[in-house]
Protein backbone atom coordinates (compact mmCIF):
# COMPACT_ATOMS: atom_id res chain seq x y z
CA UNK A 1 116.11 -172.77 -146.96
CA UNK A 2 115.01 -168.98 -146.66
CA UNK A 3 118.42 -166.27 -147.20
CA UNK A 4 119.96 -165.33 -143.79
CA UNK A 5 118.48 -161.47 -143.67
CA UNK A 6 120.70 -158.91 -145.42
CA UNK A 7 121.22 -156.31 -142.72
CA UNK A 8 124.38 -153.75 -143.57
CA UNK A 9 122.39 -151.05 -141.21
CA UNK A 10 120.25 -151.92 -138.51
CA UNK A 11 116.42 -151.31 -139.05
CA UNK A 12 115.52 -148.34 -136.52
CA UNK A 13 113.16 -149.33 -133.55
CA UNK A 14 109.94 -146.97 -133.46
CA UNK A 15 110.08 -145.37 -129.80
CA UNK A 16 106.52 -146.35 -129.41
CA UNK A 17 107.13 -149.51 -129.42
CA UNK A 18 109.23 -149.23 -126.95
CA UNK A 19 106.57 -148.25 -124.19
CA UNK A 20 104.94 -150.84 -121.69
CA UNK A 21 101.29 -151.30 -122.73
CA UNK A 22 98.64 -150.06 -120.74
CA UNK A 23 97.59 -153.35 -118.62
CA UNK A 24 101.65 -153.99 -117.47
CA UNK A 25 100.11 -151.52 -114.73
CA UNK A 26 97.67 -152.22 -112.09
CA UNK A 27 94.36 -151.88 -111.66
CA UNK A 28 94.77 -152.40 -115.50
CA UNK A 29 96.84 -155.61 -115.14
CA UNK A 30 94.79 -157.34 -113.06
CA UNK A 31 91.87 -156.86 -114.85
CA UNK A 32 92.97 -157.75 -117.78
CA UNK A 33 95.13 -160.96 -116.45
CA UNK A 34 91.15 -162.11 -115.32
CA UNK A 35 89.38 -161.64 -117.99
CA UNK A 36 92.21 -163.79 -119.89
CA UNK A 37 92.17 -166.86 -117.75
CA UNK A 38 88.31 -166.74 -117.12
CA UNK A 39 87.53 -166.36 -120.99
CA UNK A 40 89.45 -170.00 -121.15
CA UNK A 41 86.02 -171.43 -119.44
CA UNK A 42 84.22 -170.53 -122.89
CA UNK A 43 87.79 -171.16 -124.87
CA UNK A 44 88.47 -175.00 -124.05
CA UNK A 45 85.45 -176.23 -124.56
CA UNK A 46 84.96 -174.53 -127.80
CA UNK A 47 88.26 -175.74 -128.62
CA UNK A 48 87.44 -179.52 -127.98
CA UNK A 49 84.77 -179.06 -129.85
CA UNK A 50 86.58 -177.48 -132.96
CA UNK A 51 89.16 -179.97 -132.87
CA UNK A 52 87.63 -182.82 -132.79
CA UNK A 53 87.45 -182.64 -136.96
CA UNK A 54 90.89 -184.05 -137.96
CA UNK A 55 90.82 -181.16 -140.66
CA UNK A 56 90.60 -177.90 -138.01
CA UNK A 57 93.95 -179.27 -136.95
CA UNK A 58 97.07 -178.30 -137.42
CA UNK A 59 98.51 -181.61 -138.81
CA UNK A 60 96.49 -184.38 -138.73
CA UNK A 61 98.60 -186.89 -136.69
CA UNK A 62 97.82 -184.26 -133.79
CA UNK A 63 95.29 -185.05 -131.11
CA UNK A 64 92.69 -183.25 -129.82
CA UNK A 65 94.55 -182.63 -126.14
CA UNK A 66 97.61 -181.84 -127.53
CA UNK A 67 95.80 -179.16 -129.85
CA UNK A 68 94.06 -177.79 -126.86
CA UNK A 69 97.17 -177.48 -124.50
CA UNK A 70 98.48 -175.77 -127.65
CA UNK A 71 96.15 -173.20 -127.92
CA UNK A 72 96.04 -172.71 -124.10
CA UNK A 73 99.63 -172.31 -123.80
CA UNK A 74 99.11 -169.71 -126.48
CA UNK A 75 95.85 -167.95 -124.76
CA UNK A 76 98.09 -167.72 -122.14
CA UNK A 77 101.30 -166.78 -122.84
CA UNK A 78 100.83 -163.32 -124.32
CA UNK A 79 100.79 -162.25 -120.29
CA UNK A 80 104.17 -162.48 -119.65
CA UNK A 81 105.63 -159.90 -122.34
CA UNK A 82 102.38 -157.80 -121.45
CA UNK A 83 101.93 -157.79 -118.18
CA UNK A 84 105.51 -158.87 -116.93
CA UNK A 85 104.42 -162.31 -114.87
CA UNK A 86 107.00 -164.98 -114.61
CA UNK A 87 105.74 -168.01 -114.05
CA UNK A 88 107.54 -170.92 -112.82
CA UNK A 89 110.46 -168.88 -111.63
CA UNK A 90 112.85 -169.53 -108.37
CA UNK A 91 114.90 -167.10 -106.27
CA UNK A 92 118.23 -166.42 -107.75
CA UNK A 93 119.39 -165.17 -103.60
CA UNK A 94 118.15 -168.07 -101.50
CA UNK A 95 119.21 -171.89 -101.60
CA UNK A 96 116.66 -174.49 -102.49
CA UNK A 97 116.75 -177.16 -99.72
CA UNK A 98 117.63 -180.78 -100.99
CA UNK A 99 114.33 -181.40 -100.28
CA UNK A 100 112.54 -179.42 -102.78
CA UNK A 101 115.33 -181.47 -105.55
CA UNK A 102 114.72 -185.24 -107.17
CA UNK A 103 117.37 -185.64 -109.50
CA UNK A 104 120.04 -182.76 -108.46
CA UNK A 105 121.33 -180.95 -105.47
CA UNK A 106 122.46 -177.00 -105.74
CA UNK A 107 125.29 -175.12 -106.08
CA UNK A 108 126.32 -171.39 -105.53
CA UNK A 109 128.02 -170.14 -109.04
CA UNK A 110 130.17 -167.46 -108.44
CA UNK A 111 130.63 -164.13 -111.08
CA UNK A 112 133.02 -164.41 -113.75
CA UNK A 113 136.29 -163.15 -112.76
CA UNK A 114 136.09 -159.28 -113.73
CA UNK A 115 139.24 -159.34 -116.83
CA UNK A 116 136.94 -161.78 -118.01
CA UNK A 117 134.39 -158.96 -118.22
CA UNK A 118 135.08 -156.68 -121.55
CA UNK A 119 132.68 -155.70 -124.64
CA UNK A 120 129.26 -156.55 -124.48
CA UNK A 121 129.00 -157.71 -121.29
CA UNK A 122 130.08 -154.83 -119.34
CA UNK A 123 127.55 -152.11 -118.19
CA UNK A 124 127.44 -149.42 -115.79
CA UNK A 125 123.51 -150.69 -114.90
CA UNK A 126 124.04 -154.40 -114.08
CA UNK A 127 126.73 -156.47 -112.15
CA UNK A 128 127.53 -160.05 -111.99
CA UNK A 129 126.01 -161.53 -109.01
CA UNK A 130 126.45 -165.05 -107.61
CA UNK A 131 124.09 -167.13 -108.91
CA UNK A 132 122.23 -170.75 -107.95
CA UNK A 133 123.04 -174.04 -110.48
CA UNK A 134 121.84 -177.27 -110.23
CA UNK A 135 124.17 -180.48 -110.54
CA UNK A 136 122.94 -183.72 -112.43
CA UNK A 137 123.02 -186.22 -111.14
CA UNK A 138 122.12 -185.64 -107.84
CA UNK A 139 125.26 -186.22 -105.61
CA UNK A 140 127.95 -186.65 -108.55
CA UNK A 141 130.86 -184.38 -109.23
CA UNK A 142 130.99 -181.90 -112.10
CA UNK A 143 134.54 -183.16 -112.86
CA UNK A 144 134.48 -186.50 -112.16
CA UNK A 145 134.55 -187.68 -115.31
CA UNK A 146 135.35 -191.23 -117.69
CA UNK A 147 137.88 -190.73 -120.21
CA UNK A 148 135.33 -190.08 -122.95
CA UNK A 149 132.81 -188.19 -120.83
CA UNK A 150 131.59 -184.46 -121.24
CA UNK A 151 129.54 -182.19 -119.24
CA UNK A 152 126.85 -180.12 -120.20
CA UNK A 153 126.26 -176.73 -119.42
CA UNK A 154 122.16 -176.09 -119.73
CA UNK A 155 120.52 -172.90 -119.74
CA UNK A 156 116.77 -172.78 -119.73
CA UNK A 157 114.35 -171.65 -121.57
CA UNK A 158 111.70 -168.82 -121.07
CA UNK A 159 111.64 -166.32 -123.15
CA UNK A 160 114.03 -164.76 -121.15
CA UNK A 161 110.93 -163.93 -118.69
CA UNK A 162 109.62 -166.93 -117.15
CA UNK A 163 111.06 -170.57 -116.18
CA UNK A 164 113.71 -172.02 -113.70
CA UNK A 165 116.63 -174.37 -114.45
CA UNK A 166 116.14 -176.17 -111.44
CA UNK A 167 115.13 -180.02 -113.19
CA UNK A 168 113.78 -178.90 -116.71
CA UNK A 169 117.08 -179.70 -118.73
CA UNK A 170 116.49 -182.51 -121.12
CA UNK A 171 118.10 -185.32 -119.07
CA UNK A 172 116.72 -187.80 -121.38
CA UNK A 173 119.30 -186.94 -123.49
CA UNK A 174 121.93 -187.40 -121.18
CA UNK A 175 121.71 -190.69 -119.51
CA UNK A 176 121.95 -192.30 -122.79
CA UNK A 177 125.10 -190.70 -124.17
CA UNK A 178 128.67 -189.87 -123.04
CA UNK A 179 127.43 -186.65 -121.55
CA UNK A 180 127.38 -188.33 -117.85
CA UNK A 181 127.40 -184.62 -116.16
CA UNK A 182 124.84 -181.12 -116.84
CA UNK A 183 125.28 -178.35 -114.29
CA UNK A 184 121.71 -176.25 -115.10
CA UNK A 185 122.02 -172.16 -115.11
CA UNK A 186 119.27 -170.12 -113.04
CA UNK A 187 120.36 -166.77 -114.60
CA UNK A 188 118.38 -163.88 -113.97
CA UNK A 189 115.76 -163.46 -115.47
CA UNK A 190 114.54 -160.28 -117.35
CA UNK A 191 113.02 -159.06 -114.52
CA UNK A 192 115.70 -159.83 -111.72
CA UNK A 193 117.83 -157.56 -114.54
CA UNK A 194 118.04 -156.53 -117.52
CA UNK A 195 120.88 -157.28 -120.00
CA UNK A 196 123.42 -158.06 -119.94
CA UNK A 197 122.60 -159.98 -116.62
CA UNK A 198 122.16 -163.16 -118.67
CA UNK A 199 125.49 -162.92 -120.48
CA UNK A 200 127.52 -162.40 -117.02
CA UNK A 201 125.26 -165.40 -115.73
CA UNK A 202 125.90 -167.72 -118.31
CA UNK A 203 129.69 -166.59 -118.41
CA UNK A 204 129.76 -167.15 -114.74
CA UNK A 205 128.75 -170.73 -115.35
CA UNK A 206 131.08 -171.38 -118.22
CA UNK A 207 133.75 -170.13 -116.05
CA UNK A 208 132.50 -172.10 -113.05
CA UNK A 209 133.41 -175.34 -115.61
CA UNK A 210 136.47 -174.27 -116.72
CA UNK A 211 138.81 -172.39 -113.96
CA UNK A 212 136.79 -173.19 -111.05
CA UNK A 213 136.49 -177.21 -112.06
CA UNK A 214 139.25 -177.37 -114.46
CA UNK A 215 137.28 -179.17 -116.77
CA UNK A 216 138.79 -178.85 -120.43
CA UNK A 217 137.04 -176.70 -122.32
CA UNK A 218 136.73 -179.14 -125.34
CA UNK A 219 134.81 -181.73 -123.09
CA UNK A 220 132.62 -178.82 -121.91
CA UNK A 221 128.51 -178.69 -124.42
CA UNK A 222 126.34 -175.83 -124.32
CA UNK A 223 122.98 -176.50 -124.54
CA UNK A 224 119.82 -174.42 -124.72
CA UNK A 225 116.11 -174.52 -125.31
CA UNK A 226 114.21 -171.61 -126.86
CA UNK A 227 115.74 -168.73 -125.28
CA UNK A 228 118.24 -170.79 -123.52
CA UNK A 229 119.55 -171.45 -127.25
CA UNK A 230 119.73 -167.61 -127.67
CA UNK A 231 121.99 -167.58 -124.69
CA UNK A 232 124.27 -169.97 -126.05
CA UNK A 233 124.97 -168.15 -129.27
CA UNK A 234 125.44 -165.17 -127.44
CA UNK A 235 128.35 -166.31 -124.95
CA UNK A 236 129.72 -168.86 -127.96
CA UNK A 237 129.75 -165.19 -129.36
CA UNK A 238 131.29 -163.23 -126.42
CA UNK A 239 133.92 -166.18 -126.11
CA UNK A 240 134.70 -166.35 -129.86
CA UNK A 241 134.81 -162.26 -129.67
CA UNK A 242 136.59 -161.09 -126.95
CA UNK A 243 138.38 -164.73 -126.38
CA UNK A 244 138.10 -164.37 -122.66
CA UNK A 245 138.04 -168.17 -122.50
CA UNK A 246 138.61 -170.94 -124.72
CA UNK A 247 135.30 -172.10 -126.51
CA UNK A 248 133.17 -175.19 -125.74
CA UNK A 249 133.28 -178.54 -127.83
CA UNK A 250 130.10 -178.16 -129.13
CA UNK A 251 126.88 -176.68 -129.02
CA UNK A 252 123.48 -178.01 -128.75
CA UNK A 253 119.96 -176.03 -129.14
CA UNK A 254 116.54 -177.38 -128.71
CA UNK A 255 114.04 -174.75 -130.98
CA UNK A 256 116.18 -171.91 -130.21
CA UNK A 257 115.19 -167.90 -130.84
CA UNK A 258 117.45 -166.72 -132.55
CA UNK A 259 115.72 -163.53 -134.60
CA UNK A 260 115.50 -160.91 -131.59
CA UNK A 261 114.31 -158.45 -134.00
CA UNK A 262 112.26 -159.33 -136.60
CA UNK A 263 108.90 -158.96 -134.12
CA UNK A 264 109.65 -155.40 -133.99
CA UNK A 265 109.56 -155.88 -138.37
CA UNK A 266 106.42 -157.72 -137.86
CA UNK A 267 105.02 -154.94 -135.81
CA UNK A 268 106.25 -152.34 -137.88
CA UNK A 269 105.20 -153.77 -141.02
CA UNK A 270 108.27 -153.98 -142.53
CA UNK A 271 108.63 -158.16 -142.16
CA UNK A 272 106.00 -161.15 -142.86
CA UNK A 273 105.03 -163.05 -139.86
CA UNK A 274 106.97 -166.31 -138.87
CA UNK A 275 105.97 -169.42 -140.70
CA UNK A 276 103.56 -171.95 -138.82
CA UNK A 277 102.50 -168.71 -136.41
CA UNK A 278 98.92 -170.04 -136.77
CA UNK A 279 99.37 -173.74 -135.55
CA UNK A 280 102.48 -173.54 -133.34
CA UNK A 281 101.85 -173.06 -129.30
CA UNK A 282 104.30 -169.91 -129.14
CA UNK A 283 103.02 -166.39 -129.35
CA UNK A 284 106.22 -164.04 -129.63
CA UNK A 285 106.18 -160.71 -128.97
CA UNK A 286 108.41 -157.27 -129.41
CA UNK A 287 107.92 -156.65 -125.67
CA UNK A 288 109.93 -159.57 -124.28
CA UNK A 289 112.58 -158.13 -126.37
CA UNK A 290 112.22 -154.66 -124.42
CA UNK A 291 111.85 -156.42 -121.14
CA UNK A 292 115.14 -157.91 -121.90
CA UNK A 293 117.35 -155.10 -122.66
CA UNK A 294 115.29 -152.61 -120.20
CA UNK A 295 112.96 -149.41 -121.50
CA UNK A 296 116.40 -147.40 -120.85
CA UNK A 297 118.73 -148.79 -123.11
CA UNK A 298 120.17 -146.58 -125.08
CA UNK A 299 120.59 -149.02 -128.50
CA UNK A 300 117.40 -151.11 -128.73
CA UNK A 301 119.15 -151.90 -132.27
CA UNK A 302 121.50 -154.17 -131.23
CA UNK A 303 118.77 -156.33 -130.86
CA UNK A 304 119.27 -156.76 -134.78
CA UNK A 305 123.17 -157.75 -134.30
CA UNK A 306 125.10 -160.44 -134.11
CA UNK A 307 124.63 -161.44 -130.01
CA UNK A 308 121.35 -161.34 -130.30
CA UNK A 309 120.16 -162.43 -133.75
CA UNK A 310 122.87 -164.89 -134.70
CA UNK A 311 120.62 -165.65 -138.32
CA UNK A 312 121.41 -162.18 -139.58
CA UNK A 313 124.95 -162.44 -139.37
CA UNK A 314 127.38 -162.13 -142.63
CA UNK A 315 129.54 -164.89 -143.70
CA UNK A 316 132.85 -165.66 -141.95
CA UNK A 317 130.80 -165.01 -138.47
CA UNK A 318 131.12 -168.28 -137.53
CA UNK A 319 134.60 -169.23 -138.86
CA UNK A 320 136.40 -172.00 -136.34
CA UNK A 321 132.89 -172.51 -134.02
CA UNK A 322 132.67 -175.77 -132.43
CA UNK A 323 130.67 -178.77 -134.11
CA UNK A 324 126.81 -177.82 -133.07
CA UNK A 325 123.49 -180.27 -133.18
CA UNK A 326 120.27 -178.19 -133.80
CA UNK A 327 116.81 -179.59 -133.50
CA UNK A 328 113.44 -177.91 -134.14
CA UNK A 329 110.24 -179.06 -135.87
CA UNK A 330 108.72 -178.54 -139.08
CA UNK A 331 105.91 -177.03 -137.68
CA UNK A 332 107.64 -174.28 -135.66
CA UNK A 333 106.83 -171.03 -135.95
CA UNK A 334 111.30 -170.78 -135.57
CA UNK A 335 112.00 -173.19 -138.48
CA UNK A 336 113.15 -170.40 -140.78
CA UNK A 337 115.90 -168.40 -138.26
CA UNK A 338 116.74 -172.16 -138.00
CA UNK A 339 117.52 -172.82 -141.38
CA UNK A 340 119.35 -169.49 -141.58
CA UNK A 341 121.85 -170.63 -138.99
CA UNK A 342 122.45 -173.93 -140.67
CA UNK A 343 122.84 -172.40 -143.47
CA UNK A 344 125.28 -169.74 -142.14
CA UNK A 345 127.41 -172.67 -140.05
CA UNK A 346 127.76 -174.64 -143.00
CA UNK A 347 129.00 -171.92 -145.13
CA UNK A 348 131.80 -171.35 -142.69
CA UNK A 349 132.76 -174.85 -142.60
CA UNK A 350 131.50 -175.84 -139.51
CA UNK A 351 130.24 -179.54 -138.42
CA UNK A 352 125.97 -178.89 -138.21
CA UNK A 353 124.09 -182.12 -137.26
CA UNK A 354 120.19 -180.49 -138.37
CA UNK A 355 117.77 -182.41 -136.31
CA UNK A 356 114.59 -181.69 -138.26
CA UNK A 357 111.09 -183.85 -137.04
CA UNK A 358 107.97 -183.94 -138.33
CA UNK A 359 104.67 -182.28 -137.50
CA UNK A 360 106.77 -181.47 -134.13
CA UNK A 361 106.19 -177.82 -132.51
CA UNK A 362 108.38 -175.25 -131.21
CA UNK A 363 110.11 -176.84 -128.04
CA UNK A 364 108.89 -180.04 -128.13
CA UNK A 365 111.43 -181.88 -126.34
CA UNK A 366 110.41 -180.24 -123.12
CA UNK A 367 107.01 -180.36 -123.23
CA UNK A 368 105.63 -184.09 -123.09
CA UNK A 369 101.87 -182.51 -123.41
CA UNK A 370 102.19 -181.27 -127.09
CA UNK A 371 103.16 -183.14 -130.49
CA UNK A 372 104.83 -185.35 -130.26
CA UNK A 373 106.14 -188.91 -128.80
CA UNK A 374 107.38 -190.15 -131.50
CA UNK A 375 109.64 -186.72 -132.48
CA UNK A 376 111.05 -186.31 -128.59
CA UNK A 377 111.78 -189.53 -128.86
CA UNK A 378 113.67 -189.83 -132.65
CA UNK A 379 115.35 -185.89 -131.34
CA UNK A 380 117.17 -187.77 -128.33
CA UNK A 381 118.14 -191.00 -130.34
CA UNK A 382 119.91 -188.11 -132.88
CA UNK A 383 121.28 -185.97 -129.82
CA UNK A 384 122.97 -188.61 -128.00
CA UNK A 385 124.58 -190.07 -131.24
CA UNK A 386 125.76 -186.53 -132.21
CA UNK A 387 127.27 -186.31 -128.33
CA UNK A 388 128.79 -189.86 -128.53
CA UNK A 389 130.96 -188.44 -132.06
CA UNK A 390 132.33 -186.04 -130.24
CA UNK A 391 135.91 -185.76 -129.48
């Protein structure tokens, strides 16, 4: 495993890089959001084409579709930081009719109370605001619950940009396991609000659980994919800080982020790019960072602390943290941050289960069009054995 990143000052943000390119405004944006997506017409077909030598893949156990979704996801995704899209997102103000739900039904979650509110999470530009979750399964009871059962608490993933909670929490995982119960977060998104609109969303939830429910805190997972798995280290963090509540029972993260700073290194020169950058699906970018905390934030630099890069923290940060299960794959660009955590957890003595698969990309437990069967399927075997030891 690679060092957690020394950090006794925090690396200083160029302003420049703090300005919106020039095609997040229209006519600009639109022009260049065509020329993108038509340029795919020449793109996937070259792409078959290149791919269909075992050796211009990635790893060799990959297909050919599952190396051209890749590099269309890829093509693609660089338009959300850019341009400020958000695909695949939902209302946060109206209620989805039952209708428009399979396998949940909504709720309304309610803003944390405001003594709850101290530290991080309070500022004068954003408010808690109520909030929609989704309940799994559909009909059942947050808090009705076996002896041995838990709930889980799922936030999304995104990027912080893009997504929904609505039925994208790995359920698979669930209805195997003790974890009988998920209520799913739609926080806002980065462009409903900037931070810390996220925190007070995901606190909201937590709180929901705990003082709305009454559901003990120690029978209580969070789990997150990709930036979802951000989110959870940064309210475990706010919890464990400013002890507003008690903390969960455990934590779970699917290919989190978890370096919120090191593209601005890349970009500045001062950091090597992620490992795997050239075969894995996600393209990540300084913007979505910016997006995130707004252009007017004051201290783009705490991007580099502890809430938002929980790999750079120093020892003792994690002193007393619940037992956590983290899975990733070896081919993900995020494998290193990973291992930095781990390594970090460990060293304060907490309970890691490291889910590691092979030739598996970054998020690849959500995604049943990319690499692979076999590692979604070996990930949720390992996550519902790590639920079923808890307690």
């Amino acid at each position: 495993m690679s060092p957690a990143p020394a950090n006794p000052s925090r690396p200083k943000i160029a302003s420049s890089l703090l300005k919106y390119p020039i095609q997040n405004y229209q006519p600009f944006k639109g022009v260049y959001i065509l020329l993108r997506v038509s340029s795919l017409l020449v793109l996937v077909p070259f792409w078959g084409i290149y791919f269909s030598l075992p050796s211009n893949r990635g790893r060799r156990s990959w297909k050919v579709s599952e190396c051209i979704v890749m590099h269309l996801v890829k093509w693609i995704m660089p338009l959300n930081a850019e341009c400020g899209i958000a695909p695949a997102s939902v209302s946060k103000v109206r209620e989805l009719r039952e209708g428009d739900l399979n396998e949940t039904h909504f709720v309304w979650i309610n803003p944390a109370k405001e003594e709850r509110i101290r530290g991080m999470a309070r500022d004068g530009r954003v408010k808690g605001a109520k909030v929609p979750g989704y309940v799994w399964p559909k009909g059942a009871k947050l808090d009705d619950l076996g002896d041995e059962d838990v709930v889980g608490l799922f936030i999304h993933g995104g990027g912080y940009m893009m997504g929904n909670g609505t039925e994208t929490f790995p359920r698979h995982s669930s209805n195997r396991s003790k974890m009988k119960r998920i209520l799913s977060l739609e926080y806002r998104l980065c462009g409903d609000s900037p931070h810390p609109a996220q925190l007070l969303d995901a606190l909201a939830a937590y709180a929901h659980l705990v003082e709305t429910l009454n559901i003990d805190p120690k029978r209580i997972v969070l789990l997150g994919a990709c930036a979802g798995g951000n989110l959870v280290m940064m309210l475990a963090r706010y919890l464990y800080k400013e002890k507003v509540l008690p903390m969960p029972g455990g934590l779970m993260l699917f290919s989190p982020v978890l370096d919120m700073g090191i593209d601005f290194e890349i970009t500045q020169g001062t950091a090597k790019p992620r490992p795997n950058t050239d075969i894995d699906w996600l393209a990540t970018s300084h913007l979505a960072n910016v997006r995130l905390l707004g252009q007017d934030h004051k201290e783009p630099e705490i991007l580099f602390g502890p809430y938002f890069s929980s790999n750079r923290t120093p020892p003792g940060s994690y002193t007393a943290y619940p037992p956590t299960f983290v899975s990733i794959g070896d081919a993900e660009s995020l494998r290193e941050e990973n291992e930095q955590l781990v390594e970090l957890l460990r060293g304060d003595g907490v309970d890691v289960t490291f889910d590691v698969q092979k030739d598996a990309v970054h998020d690849f437990i959500s995604m049943d069009a990319i690499p692979s069967d076999q590692a979604r399927e070996s990930a949720v075997q390992s996550a519902c054995s790590w639920v079923d030891r808890l307690g």
